[in-house]
N, C-alpha and C. Protein backbone atom coordinates (compact mmCIF):
# COMPACT_ATOMS: atom_id res chain seq x y z
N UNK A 1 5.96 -5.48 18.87
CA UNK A 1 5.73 -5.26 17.45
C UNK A 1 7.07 -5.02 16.75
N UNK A 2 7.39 -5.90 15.96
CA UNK A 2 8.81 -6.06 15.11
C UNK A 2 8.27 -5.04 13.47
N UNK A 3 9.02 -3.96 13.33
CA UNK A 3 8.92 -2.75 12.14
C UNK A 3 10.00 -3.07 11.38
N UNK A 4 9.64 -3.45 10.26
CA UNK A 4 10.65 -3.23 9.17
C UNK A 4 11.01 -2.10 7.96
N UNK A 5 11.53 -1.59 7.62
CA UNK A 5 11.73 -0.21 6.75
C UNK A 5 11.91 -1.39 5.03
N UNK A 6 10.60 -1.15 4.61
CA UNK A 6 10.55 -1.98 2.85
C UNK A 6 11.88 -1.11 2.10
N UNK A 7 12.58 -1.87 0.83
CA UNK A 7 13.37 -1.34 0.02
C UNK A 7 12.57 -0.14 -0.93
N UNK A 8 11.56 0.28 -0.45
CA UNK A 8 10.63 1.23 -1.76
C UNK A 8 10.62 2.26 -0.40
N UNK A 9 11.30 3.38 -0.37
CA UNK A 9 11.39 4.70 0.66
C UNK A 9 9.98 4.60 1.34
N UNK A 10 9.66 5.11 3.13
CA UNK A 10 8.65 5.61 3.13
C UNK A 10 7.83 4.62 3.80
N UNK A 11 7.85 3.23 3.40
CA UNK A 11 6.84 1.71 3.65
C UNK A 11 7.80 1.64 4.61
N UNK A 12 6.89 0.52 5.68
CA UNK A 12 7.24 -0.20 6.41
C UNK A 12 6.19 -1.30 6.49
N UNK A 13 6.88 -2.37 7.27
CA UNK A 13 5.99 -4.02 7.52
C UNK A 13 6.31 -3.51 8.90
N UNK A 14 5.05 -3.95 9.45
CA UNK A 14 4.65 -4.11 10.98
C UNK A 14 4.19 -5.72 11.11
N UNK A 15 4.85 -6.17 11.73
CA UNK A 15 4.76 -7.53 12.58
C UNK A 15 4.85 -7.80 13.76
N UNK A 16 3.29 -8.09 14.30
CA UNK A 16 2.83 -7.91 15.92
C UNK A 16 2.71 -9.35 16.36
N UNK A 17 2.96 -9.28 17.51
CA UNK A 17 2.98 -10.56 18.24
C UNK A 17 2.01 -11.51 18.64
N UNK A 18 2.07 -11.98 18.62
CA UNK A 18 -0.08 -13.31 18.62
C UNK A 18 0.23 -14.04 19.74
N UNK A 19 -1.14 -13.97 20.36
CA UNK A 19 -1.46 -14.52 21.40
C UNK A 19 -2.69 -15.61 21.54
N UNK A 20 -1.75 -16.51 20.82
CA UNK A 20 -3.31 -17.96 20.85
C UNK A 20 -3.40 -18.47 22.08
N UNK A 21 -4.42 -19.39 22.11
CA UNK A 21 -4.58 -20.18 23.22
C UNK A 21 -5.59 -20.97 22.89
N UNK A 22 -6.13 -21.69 23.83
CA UNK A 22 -8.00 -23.05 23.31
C UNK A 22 -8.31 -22.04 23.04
N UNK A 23 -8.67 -20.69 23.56
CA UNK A 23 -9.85 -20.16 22.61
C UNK A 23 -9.91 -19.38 21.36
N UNK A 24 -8.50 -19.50 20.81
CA UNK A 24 -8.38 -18.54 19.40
C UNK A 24 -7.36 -18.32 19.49
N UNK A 25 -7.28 -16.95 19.26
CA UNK A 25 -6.11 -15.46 19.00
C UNK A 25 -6.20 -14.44 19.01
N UNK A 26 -5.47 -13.66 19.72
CA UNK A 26 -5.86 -12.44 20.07
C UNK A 26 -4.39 -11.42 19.31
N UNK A 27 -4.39 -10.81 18.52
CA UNK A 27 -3.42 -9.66 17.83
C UNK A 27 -3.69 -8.52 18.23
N UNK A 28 -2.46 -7.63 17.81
CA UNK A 28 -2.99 -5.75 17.35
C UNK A 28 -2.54 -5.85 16.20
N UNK A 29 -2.71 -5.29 15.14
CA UNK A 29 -1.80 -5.35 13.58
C UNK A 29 -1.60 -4.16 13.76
N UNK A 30 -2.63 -3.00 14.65
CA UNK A 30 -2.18 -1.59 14.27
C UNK A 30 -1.56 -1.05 15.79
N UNK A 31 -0.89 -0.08 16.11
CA UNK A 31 -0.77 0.41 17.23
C UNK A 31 -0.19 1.69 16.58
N UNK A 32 -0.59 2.79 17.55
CA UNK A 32 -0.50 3.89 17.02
C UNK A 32 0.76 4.57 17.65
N UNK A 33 1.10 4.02 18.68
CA UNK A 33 2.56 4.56 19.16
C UNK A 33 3.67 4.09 18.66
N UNK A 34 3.81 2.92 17.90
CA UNK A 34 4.93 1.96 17.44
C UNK A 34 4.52 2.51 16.04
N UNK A 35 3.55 2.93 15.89
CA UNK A 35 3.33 3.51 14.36
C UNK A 35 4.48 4.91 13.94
N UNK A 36 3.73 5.69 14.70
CA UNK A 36 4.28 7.09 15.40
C UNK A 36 5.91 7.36 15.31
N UNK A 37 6.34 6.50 15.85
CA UNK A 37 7.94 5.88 16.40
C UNK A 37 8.57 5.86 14.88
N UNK A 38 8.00 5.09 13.85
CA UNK A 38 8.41 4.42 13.02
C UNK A 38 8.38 5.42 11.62
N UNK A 39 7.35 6.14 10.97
CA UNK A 39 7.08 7.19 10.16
C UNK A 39 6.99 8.43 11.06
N UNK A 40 7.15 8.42 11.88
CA UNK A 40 7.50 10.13 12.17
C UNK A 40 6.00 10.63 12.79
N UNK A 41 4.78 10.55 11.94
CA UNK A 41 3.56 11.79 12.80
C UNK A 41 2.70 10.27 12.44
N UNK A 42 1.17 10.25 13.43
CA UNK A 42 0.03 9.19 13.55
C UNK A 42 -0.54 9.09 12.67
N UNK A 43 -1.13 8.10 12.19
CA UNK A 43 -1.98 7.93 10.51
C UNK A 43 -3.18 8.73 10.78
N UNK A 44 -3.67 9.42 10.33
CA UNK A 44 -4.82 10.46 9.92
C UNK A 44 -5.72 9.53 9.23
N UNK A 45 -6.62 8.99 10.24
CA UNK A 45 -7.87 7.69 9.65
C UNK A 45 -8.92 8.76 9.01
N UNK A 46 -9.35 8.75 7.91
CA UNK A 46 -10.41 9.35 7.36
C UNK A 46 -11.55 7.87 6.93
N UNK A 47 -11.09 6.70 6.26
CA UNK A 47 -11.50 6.11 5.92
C UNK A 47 -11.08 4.55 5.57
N UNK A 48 -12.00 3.35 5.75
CA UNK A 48 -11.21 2.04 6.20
C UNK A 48 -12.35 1.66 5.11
N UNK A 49 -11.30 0.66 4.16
CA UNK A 49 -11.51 0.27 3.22
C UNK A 49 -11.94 -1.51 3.52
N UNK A 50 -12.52 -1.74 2.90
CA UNK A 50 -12.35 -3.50 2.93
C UNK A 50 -12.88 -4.13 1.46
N UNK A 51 -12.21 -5.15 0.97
CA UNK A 51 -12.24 -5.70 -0.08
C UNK A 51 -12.35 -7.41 0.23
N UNK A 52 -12.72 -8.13 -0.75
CA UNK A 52 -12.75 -9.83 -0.68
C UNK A 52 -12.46 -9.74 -1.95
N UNK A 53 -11.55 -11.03 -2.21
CA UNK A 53 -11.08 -10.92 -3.74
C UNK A 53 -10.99 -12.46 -3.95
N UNK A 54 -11.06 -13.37 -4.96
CA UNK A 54 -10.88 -14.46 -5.74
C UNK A 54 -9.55 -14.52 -6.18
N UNK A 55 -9.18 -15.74 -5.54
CA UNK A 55 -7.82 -16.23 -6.35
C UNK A 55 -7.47 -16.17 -7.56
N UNK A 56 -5.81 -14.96 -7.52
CA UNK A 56 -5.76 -14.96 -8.82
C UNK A 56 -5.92 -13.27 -9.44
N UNK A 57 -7.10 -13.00 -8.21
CA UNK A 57 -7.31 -11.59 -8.38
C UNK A 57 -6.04 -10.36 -8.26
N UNK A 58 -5.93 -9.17 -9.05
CA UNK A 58 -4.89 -8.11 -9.00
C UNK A 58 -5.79 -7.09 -8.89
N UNK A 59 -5.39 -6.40 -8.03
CA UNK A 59 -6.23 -5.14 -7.85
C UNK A 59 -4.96 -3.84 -7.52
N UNK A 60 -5.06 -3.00 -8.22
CA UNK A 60 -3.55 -1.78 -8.81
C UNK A 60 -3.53 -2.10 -10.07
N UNK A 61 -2.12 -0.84 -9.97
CA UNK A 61 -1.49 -0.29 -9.09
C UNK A 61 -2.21 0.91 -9.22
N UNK A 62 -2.47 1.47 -7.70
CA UNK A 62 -3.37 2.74 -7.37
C UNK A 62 -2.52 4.18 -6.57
N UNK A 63 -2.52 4.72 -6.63
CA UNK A 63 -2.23 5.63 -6.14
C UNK A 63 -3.32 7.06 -6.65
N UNK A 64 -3.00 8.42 -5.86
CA UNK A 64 -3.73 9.67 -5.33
C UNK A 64 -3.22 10.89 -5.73
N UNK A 65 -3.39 11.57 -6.06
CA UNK A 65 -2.27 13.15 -6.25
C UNK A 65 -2.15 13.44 -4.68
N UNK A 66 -0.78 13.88 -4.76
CA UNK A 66 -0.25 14.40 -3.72
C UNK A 66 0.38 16.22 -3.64
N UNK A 67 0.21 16.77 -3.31
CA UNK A 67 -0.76 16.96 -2.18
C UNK A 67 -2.20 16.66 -2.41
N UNK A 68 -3.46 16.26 -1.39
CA UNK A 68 -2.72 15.74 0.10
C UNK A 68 -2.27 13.59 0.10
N UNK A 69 -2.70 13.66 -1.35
CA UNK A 69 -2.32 11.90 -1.53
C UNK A 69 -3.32 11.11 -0.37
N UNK A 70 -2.92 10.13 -0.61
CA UNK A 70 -3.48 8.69 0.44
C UNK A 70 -2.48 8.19 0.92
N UNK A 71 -2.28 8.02 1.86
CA UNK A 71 -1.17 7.21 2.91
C UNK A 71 -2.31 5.69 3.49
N UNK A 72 -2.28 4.50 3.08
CA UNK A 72 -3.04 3.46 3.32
C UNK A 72 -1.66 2.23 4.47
N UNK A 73 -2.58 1.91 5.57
CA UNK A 73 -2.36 0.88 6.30
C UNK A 73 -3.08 -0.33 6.09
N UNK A 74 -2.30 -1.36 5.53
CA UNK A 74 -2.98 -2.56 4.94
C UNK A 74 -2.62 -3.63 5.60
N UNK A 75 -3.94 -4.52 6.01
CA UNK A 75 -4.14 -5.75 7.14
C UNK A 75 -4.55 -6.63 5.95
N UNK A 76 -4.63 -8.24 6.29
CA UNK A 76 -5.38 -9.02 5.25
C UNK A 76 -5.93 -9.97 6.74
N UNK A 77 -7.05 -9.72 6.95
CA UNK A 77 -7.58 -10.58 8.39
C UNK A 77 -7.69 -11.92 7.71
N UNK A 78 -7.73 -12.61 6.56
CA UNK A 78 -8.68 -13.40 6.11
C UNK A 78 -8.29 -14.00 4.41
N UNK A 79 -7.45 -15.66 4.33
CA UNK A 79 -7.19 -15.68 3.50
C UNK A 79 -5.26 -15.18 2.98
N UNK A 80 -4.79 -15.26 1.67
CA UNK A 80 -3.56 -14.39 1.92
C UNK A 80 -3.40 -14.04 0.18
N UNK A 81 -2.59 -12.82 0.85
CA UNK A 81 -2.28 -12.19 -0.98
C UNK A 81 -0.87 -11.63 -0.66
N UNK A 82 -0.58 -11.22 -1.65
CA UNK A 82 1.04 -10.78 -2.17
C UNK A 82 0.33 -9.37 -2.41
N UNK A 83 1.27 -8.24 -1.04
CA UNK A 83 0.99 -7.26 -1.51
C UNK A 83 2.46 -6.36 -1.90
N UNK A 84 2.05 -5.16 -3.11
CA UNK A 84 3.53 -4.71 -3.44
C UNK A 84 3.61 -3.13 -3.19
N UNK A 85 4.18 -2.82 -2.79
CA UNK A 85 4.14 -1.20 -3.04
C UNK A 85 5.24 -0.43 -4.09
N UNK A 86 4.96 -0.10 -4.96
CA UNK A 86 5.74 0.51 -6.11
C UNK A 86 6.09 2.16 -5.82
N UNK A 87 6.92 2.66 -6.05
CA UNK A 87 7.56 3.83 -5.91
C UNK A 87 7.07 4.88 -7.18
N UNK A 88 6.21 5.53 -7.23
CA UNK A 88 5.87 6.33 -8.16
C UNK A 88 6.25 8.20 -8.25
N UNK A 89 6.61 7.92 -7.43
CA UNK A 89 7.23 9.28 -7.13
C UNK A 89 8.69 10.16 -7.79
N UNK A 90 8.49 10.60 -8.80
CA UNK A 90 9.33 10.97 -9.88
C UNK A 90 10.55 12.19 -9.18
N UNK A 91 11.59 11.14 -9.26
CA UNK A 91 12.36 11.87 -8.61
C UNK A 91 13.09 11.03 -7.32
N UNK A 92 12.96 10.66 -6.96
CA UNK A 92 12.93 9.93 -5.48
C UNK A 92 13.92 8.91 -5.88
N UNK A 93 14.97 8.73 -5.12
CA UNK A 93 15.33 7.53 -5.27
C UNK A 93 15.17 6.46 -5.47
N UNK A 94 14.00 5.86 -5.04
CA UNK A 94 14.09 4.56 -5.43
C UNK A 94 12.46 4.26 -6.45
N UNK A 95 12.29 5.88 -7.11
CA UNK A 95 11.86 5.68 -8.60
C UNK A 95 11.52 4.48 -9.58
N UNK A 96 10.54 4.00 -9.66
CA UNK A 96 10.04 2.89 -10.36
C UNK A 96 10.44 0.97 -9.49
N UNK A 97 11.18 1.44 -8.04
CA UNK A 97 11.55 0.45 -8.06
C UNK A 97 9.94 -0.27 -7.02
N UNK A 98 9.97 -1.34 -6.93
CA UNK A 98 8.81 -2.63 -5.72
C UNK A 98 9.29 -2.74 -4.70
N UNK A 99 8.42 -3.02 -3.82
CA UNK A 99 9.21 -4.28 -2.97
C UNK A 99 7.79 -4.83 -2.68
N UNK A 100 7.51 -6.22 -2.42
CA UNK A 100 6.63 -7.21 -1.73
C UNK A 100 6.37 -7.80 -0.66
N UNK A 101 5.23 -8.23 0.31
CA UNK A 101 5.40 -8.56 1.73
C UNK A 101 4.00 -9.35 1.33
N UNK A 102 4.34 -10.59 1.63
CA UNK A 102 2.97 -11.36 2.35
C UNK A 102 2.17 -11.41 3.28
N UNK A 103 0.95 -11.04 3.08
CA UNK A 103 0.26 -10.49 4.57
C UNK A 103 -1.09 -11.88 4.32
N UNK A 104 -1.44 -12.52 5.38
CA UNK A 104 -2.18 -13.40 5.37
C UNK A 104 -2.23 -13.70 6.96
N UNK A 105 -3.75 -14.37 7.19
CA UNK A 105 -4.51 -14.73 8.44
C UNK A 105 -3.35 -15.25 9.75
N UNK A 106 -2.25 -16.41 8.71
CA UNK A 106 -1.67 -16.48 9.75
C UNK A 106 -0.37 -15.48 10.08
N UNK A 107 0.06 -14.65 9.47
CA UNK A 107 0.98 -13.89 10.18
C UNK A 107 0.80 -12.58 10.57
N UNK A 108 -0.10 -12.25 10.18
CA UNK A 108 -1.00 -11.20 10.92
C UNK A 108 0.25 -9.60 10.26
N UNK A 109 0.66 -10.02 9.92
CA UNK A 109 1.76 -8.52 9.00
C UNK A 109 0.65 -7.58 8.72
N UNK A 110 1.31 -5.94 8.61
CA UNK A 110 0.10 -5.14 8.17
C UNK A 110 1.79 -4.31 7.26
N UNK A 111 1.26 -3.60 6.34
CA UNK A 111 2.21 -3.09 5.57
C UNK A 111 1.48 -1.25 5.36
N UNK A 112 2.59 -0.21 5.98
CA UNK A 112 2.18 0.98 5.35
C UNK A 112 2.78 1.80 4.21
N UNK A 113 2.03 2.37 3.25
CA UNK A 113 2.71 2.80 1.87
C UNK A 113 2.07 4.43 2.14
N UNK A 114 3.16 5.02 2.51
CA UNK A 114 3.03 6.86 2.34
C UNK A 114 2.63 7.67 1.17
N UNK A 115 2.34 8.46 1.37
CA UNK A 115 1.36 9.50 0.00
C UNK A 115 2.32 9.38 -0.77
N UNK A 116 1.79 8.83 -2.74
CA UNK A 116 2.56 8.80 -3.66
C UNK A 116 3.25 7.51 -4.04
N UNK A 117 3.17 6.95 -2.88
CA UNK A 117 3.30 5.37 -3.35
C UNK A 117 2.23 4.53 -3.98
N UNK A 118 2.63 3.52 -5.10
CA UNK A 118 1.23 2.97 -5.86
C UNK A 118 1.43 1.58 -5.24
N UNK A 119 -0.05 1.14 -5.12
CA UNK A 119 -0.43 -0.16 -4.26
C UNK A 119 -0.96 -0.92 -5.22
N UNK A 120 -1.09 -1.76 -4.97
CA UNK A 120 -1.46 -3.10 -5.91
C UNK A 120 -1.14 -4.91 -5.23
N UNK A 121 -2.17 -5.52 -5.17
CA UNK A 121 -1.72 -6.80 -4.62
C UNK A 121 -2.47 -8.23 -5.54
N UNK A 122 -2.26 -8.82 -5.03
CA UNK A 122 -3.00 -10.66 -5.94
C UNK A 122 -3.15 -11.16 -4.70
N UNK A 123 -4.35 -11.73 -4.66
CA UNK A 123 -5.01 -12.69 -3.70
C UNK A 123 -4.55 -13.62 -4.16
N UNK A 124 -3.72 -14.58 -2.93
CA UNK A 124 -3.47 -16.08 -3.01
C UNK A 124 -4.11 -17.04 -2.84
N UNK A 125 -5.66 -16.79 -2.18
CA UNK A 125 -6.89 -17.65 -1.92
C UNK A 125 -8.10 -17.18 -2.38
N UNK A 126 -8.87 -17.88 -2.15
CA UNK A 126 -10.12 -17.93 -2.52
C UNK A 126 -10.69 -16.59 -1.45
N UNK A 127 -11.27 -15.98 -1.26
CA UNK A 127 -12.46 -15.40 -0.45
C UNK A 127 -11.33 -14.46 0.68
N UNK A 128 -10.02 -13.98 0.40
CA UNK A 128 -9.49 -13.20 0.48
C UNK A 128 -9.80 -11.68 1.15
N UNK A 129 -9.55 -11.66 2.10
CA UNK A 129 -9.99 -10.22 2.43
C UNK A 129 -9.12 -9.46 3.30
N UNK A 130 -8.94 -8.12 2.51
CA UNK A 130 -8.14 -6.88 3.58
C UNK A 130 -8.61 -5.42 3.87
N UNK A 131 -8.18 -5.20 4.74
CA UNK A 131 -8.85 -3.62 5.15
C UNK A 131 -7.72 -2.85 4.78
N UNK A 132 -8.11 -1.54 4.64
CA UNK A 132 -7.44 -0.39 4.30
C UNK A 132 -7.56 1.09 5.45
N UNK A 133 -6.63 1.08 6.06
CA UNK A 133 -6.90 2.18 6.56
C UNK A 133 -5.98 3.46 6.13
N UNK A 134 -7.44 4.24 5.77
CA UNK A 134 -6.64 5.24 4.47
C UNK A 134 -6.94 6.51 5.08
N UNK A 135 -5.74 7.37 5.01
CA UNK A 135 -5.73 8.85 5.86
C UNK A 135 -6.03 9.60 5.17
N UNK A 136 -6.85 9.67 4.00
CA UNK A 136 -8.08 10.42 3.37
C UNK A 136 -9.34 9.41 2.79
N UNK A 137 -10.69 10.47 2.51
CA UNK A 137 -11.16 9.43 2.06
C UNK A 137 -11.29 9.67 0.56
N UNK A 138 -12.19 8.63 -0.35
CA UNK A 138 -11.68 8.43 -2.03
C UNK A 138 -12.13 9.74 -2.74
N UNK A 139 -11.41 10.22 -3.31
CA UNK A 139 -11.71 11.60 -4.33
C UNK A 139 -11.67 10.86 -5.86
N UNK A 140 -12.71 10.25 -6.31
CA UNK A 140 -12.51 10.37 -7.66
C UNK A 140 -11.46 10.57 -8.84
N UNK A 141 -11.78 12.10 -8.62
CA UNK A 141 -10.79 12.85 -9.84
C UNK A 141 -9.64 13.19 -8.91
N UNK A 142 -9.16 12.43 -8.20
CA UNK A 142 -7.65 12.58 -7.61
C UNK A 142 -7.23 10.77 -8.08
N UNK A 143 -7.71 9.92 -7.99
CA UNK A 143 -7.22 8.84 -8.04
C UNK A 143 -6.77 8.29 -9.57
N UNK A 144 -5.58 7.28 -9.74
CA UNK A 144 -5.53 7.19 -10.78
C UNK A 144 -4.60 5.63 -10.76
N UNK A 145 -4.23 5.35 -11.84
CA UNK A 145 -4.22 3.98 -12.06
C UNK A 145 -2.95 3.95 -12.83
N UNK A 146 -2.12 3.26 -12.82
CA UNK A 146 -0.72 2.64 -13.68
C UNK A 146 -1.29 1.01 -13.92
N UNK A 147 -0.62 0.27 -15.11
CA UNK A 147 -0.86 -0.92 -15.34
C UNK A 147 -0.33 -1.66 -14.39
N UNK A 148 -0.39 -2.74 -13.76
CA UNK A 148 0.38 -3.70 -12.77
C UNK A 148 1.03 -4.84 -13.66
N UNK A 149 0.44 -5.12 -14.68
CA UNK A 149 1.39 -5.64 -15.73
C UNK A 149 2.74 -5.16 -16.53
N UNK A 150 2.31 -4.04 -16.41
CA UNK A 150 3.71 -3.34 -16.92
C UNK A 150 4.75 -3.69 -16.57
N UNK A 151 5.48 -4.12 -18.33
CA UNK A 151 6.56 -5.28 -18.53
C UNK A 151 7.97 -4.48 -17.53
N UNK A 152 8.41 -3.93 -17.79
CA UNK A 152 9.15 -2.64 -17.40
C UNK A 152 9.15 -2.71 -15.78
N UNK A 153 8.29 -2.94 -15.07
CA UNK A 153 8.42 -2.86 -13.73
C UNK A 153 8.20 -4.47 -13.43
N UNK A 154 7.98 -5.24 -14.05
CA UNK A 154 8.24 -6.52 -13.76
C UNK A 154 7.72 -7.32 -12.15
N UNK A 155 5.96 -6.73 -11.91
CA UNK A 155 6.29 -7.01 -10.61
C UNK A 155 6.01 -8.66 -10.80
N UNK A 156 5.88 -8.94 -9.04
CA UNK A 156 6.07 -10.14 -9.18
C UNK A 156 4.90 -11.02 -9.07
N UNK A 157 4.48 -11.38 -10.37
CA UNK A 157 2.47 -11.78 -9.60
C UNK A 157 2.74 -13.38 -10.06
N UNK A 158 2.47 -14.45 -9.76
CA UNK A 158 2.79 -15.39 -9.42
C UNK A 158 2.26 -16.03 -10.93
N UNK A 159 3.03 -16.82 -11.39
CA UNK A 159 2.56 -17.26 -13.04
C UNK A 159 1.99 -18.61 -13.11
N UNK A 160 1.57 -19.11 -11.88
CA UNK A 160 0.48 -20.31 -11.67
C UNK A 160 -0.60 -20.17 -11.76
N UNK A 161 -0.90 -18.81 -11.85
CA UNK A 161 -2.27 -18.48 -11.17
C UNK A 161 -2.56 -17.76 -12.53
N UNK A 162 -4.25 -18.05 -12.63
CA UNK A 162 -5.33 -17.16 -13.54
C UNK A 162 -5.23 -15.81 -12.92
N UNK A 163 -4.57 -14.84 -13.87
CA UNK A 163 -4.76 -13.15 -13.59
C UNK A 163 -5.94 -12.68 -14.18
N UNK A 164 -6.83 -12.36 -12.73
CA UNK A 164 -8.23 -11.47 -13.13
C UNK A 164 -8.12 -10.17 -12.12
N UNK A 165 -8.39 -9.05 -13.76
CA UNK A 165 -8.51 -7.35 -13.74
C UNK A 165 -9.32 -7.22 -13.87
N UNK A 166 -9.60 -6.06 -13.36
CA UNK A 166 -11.01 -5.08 -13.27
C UNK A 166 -10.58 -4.18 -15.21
N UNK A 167 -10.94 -3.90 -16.18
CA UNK A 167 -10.77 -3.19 -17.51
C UNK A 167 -9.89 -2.19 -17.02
N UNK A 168 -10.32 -1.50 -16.16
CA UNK A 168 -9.82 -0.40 -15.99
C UNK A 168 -8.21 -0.59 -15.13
N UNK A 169 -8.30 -1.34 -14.90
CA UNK A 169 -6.59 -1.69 -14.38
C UNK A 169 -5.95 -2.58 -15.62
N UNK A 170 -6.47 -3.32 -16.72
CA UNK A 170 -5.84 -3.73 -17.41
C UNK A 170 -5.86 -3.07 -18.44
N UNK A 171 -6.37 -1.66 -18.92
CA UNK A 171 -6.08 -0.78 -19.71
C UNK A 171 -5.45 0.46 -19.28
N UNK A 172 -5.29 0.54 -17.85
CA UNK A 172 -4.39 1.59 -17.61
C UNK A 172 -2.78 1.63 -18.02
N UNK A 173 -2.53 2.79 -17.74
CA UNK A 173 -0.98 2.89 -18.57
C UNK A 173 -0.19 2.79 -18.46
N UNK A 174 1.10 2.56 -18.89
CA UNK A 174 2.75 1.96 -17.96
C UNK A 174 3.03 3.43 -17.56
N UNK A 175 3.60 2.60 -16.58
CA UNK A 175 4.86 3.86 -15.96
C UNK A 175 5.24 4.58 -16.76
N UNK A 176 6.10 4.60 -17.54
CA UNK A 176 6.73 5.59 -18.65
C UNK A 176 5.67 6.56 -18.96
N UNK A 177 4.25 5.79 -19.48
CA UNK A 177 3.62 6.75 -20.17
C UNK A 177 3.29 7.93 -19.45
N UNK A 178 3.05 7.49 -17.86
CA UNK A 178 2.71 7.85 -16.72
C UNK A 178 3.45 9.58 -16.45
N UNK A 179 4.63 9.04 -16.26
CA UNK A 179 5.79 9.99 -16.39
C UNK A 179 6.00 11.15 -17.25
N UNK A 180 5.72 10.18 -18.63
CA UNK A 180 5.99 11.09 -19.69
C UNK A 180 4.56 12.24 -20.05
N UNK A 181 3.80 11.96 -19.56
CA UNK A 181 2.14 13.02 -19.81
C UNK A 181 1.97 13.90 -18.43
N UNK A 182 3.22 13.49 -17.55
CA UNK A 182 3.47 14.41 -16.07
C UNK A 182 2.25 14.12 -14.91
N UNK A 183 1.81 12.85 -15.48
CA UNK A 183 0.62 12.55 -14.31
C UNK A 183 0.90 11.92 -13.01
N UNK A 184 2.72 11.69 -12.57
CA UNK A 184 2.62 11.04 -11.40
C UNK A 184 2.87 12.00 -10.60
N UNK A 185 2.35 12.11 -9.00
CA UNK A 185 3.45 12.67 -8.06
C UNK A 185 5.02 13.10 -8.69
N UNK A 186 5.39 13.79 -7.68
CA UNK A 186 7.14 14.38 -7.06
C UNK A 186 7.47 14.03 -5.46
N UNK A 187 8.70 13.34 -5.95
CA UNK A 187 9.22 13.32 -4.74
C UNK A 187 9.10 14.49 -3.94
N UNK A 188 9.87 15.55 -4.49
CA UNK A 188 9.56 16.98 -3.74
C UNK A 188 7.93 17.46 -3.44
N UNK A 189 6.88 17.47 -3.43
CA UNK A 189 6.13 16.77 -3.47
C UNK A 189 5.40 16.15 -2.37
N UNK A 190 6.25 15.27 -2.25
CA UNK A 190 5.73 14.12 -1.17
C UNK A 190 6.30 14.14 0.00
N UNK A 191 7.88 14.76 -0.24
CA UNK A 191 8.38 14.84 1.11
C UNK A 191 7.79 16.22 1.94
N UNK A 192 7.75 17.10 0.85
CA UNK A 192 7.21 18.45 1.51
C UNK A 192 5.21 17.83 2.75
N UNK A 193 4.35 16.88 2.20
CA UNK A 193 3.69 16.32 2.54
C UNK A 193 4.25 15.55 3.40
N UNK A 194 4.94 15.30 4.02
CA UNK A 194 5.37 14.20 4.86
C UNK A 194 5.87 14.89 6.22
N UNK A 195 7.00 16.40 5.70
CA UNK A 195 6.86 17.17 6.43
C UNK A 195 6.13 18.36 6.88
N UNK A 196 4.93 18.12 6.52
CA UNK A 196 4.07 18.89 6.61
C UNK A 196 3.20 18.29 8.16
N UNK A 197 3.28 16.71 7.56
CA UNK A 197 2.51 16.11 8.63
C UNK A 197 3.59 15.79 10.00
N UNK A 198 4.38 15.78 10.09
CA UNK A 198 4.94 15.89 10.98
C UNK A 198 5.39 17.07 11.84
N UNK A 199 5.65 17.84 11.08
CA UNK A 199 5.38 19.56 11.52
C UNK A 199 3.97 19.46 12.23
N UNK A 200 2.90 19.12 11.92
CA UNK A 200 1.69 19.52 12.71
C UNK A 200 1.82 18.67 13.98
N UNK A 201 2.76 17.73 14.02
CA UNK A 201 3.04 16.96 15.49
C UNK A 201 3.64 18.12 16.54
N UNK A 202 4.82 18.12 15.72
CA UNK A 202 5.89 18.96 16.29
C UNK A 202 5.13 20.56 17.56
N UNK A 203 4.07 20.98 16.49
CA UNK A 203 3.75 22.41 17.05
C UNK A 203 2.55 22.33 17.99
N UNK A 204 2.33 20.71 17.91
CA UNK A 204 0.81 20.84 18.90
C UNK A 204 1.32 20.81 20.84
C-alpha cells in the first residue's frame, strides 16, 4: 500500500495494490496497520456511509464541530468522481487552501480527511458510488455546510459538466462568511483532537 501525505495538513491518499486475474480483482483500500503507521492512532468506525450520485453531481463542502468532529475514509467502489478536501480549520496553516485526488473503480485510491477538514466531491459518471467510513456517527446540529462554489476558494469542479446541488449546499455560505460569524473549527482545536486520539493509543 503506497500513502501519500495531500498538500491540505492531516489527509492522506492510500493506494493499494490489485490483484486481477480470469476471475476479477481482488483489493484492500483499507488496512488498519498501514493506516495506523501513517496518521498516528486507528480510525474509530462508528459509521459507513454510502452514496450513488449522477454525473455532474457536487455533494459539500461538509464538515462537523470539532471537538469530537468526523474524521471520514473515502473509497469510490463504483464509477469515478473528483474528490477534494478543503482546509477549514482557522488557524492552521494551510487555511482555506484544497487539494484533489481521483478515486474511481479502476484505481481503487481511498483518501482520509481528519476532524475539521471540509469534504466535498463531483461524480464523473453516471451511477457513481462511494462509501464513507466515518469515526463518528451523523449529529445533526453538529454538521454544517460551506458553499463548494465559493469563488474565493476556486475549487476545481470540471466546467464540462452540468453542476447539480442539493439547495442546501447551493445556499450555504462562503468561507469568509464562515469565519467571520466564528462557525468553523480551530486548528488548536483539532490538533488538541488529534492528540487526544493518539494519546489513547499511547496509554493502552
Amino acid at each position: 500500500m503506497q500513502v501519500r501525505q495531500l498538500a491540505v495538513r492531516d489527509c492522506f491518499e492510500f493506494n493499494p495494490p490489485q490483484f486481477p486475474d480470469h476471475r476479477g480483482l481482488f483489493t484492500a483500500p483499507f488496512q488498519e496497520e498501514v493506516f495506523r503507521e501513517a496518521v498516528g492512532h486507528p480510525l474509530h468506525l462508528a459509521q459507513v456511509n454510502f452514496s450513488t450520485s449522477r454525473r455532474g453531481t457536487i455533494r459539500g463542502i461538509h464538515f462537523a464541530d470539532t471537538p469530537p468532529g468526523q474524521a471520514k475514509y473515502i473509497h469510490c467502489p463504483r464509477g469515478a468522481l473528483l474528490d477534494v478536501a478543503v482546509d477549514l480549520r482557522v488557524g492552521s496553516p494551510t487555511f482555506g487552501a484544497w487539494d484533489a485526488v481521483r478515486l474511481d473503480a479502476g484505481n481503487q485510491r481511498s483518501i482520509y480527511l481528519a476532524e475539521g477538514i471540509g469534504h466535498s466531491f463531483i461524480a464523473l459518471e453516471d451511477d457513481t458510488a462511494m462509501t464513507y467510513l466515518c469515526s463518528v456517527g451523523f449529529n445533526p446540529s453538529a454538521e454544517h455546510g460551506v458553499n463548494p462554489l465559493d469563488p474565493e476558494l476556486g475549487l476545481p469542479w470540471p466546467t464540462d459538466l452540468e453542476h447539480i446541488l442539493s439547495e442546501k449546499d447551493r445556499n450555504a455560505p462562503s468561507l469568509a462568511q464562515m469565519a467571520a460569524e466564528g462557525r468553523l473549527p480551530t486548528y488548536e482545536a483539532c490538533v488538541a483532537r488529534y492528540e487526544e486520539l493518539r494519546g489513547a493509543i499511547s496509554s493502552q
